[in-house]
PDB file of N, CA and C in Angstrom:
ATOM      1  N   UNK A   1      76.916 132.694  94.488  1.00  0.00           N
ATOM      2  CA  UNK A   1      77.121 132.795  93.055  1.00  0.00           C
ATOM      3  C   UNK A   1      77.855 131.551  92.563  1.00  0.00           C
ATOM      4  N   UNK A   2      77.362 131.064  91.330  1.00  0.00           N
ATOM      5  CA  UNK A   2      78.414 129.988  90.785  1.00  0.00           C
ATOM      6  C   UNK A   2      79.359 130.552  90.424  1.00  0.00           C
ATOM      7  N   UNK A   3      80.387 129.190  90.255  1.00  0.00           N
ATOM      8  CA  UNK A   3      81.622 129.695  89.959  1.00  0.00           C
ATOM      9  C   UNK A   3      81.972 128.619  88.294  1.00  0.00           C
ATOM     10  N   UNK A   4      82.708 129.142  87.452  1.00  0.00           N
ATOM     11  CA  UNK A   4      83.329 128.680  86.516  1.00  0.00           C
ATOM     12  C   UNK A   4      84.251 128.356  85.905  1.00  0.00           C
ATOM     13  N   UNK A   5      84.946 127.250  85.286  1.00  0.00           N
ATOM     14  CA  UNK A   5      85.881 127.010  84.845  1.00  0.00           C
ATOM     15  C   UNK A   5      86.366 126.202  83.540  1.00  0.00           C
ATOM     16  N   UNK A   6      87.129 126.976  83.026  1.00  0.00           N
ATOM     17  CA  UNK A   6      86.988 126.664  81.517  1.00  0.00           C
ATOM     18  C   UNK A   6      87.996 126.156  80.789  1.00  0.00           C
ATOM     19  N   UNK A   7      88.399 124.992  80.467  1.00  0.00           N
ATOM     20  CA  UNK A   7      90.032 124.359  80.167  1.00  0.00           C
ATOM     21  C   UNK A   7      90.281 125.035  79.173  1.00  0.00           C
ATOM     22  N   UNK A   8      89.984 126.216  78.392  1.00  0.00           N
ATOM     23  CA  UNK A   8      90.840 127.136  77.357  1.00  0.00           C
ATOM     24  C   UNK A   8      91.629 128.026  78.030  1.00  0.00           C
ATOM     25  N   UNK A   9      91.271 128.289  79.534  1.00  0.00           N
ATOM     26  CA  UNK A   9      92.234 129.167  80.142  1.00  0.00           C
ATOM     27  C   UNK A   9      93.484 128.721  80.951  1.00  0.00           C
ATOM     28  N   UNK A  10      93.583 127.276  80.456  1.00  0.00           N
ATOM     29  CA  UNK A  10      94.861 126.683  81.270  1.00  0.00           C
ATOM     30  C   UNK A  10      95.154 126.371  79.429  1.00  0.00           C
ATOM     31  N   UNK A  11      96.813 126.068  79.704  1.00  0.00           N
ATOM     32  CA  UNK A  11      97.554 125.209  78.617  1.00  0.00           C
ATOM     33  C   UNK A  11      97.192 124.052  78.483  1.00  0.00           C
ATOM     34  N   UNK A  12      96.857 123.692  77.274  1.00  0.00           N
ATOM     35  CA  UNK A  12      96.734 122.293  76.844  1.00  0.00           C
ATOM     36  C   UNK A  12      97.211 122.492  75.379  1.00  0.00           C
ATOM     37  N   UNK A  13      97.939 120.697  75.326  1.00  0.00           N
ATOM     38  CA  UNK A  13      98.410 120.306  74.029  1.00  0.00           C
ATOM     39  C   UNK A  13      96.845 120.108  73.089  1.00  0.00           C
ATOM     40  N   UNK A  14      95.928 119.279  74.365  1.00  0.00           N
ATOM     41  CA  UNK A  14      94.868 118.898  73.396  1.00  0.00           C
ATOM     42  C   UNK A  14      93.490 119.875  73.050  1.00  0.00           C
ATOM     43  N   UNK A  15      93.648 121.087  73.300  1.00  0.00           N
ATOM     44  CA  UNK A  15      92.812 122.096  72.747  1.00  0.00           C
ATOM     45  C   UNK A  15      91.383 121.804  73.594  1.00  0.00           C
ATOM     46  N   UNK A  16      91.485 121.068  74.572  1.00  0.00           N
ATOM     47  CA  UNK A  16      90.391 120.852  75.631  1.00  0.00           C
ATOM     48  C   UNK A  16      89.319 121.864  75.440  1.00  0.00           C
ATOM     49  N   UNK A  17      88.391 121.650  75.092  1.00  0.00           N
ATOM     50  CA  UNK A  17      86.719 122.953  75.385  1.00  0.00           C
ATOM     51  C   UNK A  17      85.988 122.838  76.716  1.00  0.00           C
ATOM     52  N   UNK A  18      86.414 121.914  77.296  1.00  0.00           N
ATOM     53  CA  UNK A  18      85.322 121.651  78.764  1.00  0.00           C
ATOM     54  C   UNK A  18      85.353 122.800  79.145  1.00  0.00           C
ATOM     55  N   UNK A  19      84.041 123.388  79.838  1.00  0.00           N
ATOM     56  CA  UNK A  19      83.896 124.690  80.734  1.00  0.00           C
ATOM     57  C   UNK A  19      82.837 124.109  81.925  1.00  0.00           C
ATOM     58  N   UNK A  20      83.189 123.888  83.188  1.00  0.00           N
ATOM     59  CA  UNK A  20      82.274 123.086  84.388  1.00  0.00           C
ATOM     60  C   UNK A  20      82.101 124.225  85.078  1.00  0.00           C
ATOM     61  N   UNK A  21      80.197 124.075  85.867  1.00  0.00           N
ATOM     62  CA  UNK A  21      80.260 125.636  86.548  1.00  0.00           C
ATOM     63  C   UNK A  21      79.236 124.821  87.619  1.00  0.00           C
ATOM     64  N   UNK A  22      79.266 125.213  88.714  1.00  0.00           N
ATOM     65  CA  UNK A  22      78.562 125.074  89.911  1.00  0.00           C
ATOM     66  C   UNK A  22      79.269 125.788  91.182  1.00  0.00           C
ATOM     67  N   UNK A  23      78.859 124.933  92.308  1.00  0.00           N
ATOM     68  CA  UNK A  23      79.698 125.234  93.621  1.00  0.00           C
ATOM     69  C   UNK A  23      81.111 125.848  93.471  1.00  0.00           C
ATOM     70  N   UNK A  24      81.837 126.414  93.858  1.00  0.00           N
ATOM     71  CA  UNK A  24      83.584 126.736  94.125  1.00  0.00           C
ATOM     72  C   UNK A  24      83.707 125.224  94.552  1.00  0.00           C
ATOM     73  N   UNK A  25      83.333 124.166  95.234  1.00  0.00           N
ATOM     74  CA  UNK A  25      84.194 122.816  95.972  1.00  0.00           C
ATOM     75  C   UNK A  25      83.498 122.172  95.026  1.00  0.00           C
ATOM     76  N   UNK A  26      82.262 122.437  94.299  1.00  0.00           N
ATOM     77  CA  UNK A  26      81.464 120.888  93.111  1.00  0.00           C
ATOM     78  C   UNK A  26      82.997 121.305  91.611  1.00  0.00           C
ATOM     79  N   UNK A  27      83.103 122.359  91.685  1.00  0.00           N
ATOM     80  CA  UNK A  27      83.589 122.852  90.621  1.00  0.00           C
ATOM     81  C   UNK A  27      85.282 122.353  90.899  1.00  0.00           C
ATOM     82  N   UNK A  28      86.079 122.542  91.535  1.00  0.00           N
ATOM     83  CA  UNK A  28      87.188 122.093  91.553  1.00  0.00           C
ATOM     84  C   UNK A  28      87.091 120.916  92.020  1.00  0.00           C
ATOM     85  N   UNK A  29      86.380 120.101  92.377  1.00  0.00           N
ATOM     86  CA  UNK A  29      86.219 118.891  92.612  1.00  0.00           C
ATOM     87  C   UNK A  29      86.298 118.309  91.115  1.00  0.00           C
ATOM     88  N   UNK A  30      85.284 118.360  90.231  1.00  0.00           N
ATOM     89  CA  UNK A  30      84.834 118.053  88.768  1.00  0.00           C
ATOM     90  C   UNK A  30      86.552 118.462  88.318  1.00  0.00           C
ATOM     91  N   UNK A  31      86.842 119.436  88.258  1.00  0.00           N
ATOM     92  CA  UNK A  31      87.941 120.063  87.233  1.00  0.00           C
ATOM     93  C   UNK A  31      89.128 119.319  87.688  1.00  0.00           C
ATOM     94  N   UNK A  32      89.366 118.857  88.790  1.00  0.00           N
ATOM     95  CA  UNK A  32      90.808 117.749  89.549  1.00  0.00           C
ATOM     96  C   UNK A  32      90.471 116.541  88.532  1.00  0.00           C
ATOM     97  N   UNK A  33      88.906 116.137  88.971  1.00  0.00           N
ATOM     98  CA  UNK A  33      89.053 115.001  88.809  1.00  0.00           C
ATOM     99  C   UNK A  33      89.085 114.530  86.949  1.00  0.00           C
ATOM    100  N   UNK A  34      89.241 115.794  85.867  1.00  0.00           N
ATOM    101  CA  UNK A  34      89.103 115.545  84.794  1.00  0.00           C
ATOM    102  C   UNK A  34      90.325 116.109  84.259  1.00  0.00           C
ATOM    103  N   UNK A  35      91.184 116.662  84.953  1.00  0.00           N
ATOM    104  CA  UNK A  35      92.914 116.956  84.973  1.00  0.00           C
ATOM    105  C   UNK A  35      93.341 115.720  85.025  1.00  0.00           C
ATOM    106  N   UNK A  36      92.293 114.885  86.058  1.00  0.00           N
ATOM    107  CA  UNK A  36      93.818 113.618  86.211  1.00  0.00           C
ATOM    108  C   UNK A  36      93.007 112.705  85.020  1.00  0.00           C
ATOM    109  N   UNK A  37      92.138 112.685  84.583  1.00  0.00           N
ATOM    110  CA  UNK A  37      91.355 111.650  84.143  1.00  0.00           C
ATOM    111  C   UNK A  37      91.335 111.988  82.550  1.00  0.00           C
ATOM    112  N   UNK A  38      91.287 112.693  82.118  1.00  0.00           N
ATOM    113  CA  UNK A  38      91.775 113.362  80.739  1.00  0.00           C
ATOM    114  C   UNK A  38      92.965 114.147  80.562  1.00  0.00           C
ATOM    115  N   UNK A  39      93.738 114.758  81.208  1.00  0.00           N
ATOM    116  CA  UNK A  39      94.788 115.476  80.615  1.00  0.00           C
ATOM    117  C   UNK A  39      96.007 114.510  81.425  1.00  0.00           C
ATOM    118  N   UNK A  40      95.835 114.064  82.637  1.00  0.00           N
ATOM    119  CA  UNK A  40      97.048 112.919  83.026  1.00  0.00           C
ATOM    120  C   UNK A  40      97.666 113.747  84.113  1.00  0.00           C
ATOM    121  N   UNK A  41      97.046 115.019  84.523  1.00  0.00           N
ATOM    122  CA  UNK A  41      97.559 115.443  85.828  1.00  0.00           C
ATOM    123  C   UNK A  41      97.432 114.365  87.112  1.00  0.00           C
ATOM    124  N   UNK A  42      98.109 114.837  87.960  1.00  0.00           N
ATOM    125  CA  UNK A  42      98.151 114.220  89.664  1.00  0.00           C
ATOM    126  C   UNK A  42      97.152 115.429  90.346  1.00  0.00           C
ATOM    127  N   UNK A  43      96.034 114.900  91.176  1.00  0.00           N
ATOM    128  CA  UNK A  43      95.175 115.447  91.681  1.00  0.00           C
ATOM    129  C   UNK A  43      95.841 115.784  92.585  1.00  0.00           C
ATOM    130  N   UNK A  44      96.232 116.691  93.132  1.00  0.00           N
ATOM    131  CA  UNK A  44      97.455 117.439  94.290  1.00  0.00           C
ATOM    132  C   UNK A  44      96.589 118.495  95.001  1.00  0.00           C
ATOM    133  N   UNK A  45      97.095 118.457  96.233  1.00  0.00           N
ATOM    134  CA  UNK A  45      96.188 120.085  96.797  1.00  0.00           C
ATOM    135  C   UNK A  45      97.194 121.182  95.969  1.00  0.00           C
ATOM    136  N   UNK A  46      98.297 121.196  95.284  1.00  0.00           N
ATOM    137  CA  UNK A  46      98.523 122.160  94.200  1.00  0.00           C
ATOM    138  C   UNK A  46      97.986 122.163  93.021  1.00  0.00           C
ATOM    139  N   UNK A  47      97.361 121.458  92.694  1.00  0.00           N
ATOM    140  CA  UNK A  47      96.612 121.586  91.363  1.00  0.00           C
ATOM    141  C   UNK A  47      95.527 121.773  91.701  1.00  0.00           C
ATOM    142  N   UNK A  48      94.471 121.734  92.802  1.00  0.00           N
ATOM    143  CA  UNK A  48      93.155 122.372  92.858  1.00  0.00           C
ATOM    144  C   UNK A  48      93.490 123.495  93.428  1.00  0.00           C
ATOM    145  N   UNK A  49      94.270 124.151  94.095  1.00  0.00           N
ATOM    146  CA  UNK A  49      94.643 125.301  94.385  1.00  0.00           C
ATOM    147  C   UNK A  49      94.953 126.036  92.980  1.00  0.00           C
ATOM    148  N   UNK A  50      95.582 125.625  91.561  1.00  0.00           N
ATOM    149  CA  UNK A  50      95.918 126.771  90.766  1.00  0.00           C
ATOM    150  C   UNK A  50      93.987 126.515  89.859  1.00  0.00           C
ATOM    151  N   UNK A  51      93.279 125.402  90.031  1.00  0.00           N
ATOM    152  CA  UNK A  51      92.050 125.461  89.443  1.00  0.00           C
ATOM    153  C   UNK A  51      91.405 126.752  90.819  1.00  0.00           C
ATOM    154  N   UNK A  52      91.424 126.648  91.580  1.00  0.00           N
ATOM    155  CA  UNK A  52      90.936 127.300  92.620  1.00  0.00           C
ATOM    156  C   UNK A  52      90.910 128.791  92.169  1.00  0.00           C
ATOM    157  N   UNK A  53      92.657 128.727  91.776  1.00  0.00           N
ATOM    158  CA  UNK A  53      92.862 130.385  91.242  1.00  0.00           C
ATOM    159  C   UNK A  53      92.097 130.831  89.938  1.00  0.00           C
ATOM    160  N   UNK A  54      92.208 129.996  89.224  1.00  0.00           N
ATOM    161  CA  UNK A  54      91.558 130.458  87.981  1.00  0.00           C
ATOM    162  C   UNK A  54      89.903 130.309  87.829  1.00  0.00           C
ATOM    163  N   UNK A  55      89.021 130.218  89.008  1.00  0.00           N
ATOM    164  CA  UNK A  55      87.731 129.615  88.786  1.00  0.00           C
ATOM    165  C   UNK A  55      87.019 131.480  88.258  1.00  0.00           C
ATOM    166  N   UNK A  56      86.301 131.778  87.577  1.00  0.00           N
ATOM    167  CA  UNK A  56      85.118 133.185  87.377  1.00  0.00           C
ATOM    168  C   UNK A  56      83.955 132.850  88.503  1.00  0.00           C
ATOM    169  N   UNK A  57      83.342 134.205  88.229  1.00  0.00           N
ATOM    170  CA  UNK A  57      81.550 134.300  88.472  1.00  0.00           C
ATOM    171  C   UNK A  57      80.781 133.802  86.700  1.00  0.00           C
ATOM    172  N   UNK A  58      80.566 133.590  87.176  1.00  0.00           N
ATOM    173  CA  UNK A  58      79.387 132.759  86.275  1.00  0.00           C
ATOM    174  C   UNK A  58      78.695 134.180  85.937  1.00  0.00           C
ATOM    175  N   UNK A  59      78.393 134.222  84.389  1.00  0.00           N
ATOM    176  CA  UNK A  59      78.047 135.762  83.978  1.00  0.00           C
ATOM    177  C   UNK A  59      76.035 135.293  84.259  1.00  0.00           C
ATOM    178  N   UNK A  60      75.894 136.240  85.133  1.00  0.00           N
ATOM    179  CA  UNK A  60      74.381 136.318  85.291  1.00  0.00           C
ATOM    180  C   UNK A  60      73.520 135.891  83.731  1.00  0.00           C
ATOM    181  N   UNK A  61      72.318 135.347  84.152  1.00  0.00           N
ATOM    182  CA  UNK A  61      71.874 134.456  82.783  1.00  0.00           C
ATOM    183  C   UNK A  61      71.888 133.194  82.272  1.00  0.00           C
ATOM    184  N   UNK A  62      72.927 132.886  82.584  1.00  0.00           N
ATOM    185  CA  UNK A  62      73.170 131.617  81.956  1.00  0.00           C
ATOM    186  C   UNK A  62      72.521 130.396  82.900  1.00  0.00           C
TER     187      UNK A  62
END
């Protein structure tokens, strides 16, 4: 099953809309690398671990 992740469900100052969905490892891969690259996070094995936590199932359909 894909997995999903959607920057409205983390805090942001900048009201971020990105939602990236594929693999669990394509998907926190993409979501690290646009934490550090747009919001100014440090790509940390703690920060793909709390993207890790927050990833869904992808609602059948889409």
């Amino acid at each position: 099953m894909r997995k999903v992740v959607d920057c409205r469900d983390f805090p942001s100052e900048s009201g971020c809309s990105l939602t990236i969905a594929g693999t669990e490892d394509e998907v926190v891969l993409a979501a690290a690398q646009h934490a550090q690259t747009v919001h100014g996070h440090t790509d940390s094995p703690e920060l793909r671990e709390e993207i890790r936590q927050g990833l869904k199932d992808e609602e059948p359909g889409r």
